[in-house]
Protein backbone atom coordinates (compact mmCIF):
# COMPACT_ATOMS: atom_id res chain seq x y z
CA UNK A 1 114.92 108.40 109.65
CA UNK A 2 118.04 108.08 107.33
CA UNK A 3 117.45 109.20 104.40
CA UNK A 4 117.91 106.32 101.38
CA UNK A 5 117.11 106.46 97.77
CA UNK A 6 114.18 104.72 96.71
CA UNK A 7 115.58 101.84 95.33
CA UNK A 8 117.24 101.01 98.94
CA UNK A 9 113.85 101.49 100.24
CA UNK A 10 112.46 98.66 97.37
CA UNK A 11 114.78 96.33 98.55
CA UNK A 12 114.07 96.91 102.89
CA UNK A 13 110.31 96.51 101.56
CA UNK A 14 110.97 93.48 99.47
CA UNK A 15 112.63 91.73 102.07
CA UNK A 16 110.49 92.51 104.78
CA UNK A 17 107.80 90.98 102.11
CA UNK A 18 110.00 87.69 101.66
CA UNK A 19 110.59 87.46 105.72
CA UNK A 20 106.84 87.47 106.37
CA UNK A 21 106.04 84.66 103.99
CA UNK A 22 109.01 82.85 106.12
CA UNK A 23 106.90 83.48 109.30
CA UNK A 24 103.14 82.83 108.08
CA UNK A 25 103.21 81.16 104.26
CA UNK A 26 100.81 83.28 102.90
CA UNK A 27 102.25 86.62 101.63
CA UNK A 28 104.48 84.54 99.19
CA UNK A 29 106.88 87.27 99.00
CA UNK A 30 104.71 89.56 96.84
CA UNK A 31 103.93 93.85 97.46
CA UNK A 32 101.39 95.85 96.05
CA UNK A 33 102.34 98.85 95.08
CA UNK A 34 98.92 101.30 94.57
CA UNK A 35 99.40 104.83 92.76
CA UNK A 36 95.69 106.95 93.31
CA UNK A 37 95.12 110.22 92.37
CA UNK A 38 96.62 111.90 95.69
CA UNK A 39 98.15 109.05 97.33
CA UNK A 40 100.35 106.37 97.56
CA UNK A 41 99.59 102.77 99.37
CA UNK A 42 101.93 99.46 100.11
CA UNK A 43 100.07 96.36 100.43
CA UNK A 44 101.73 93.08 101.85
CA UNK A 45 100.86 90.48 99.29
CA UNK A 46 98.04 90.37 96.62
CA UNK A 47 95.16 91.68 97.70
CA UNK A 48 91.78 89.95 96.83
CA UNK A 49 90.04 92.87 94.77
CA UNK A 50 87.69 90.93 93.31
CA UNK A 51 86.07 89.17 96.40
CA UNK A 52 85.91 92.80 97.78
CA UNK A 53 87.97 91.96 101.23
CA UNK A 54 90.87 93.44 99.41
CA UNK A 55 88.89 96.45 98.52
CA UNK A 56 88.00 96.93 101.96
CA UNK A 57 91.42 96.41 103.21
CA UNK A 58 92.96 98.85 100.99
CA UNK A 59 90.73 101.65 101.30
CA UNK A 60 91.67 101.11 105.33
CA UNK A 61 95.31 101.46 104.86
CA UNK A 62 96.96 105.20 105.11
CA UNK A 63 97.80 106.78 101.98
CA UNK A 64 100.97 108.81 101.58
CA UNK A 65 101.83 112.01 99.16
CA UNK A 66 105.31 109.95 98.13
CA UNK A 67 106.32 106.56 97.13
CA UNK A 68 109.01 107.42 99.77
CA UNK A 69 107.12 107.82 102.33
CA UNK A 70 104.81 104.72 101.68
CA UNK A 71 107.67 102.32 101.35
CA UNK A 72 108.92 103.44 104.98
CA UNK A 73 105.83 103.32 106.60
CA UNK A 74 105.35 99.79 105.43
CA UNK A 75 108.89 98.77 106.57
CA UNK A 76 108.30 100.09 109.92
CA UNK A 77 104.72 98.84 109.81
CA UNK A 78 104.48 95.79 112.77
């Protein structure tokens, strides 16, 4: 992959937020960004931690040593 700084890589994830809303009405253009201890995670939308689906989904997605790396794995995420 190309490499682009990481603001580039905010805007490709930001848009590809604001096209999904466009195609379903429900991610409303927002991304969660998660920071842990050892990883990184992207989340498309808001995730519902408090009903615990969110929790679930977000300890299912793939965490990433870098920012970086997160952010392009969510842009090339289908």
């Amino acid at each position: 992959m190309i490499n682009f700084t990481l603001e580039e890589l905010m805007v490709m994830a930001s848009r590809k937020a604001e096209e999904a809303d466009l195609k379903v009405n429900a991610v409303n253009g927002h991304l969660t960004i998660f920071k842990f201890t050892t990883h990184w995670k992207i989340y498309p939308g808001t995730p519902d931690l408090d009903g615990g689906k969110g929790r679930k989904e977000i300890r299912e997605l793939q965490g990433f040593d870098t920012l970086e790396e997160a952010l392009k794995d969510y842009i090339l995420r289908d």
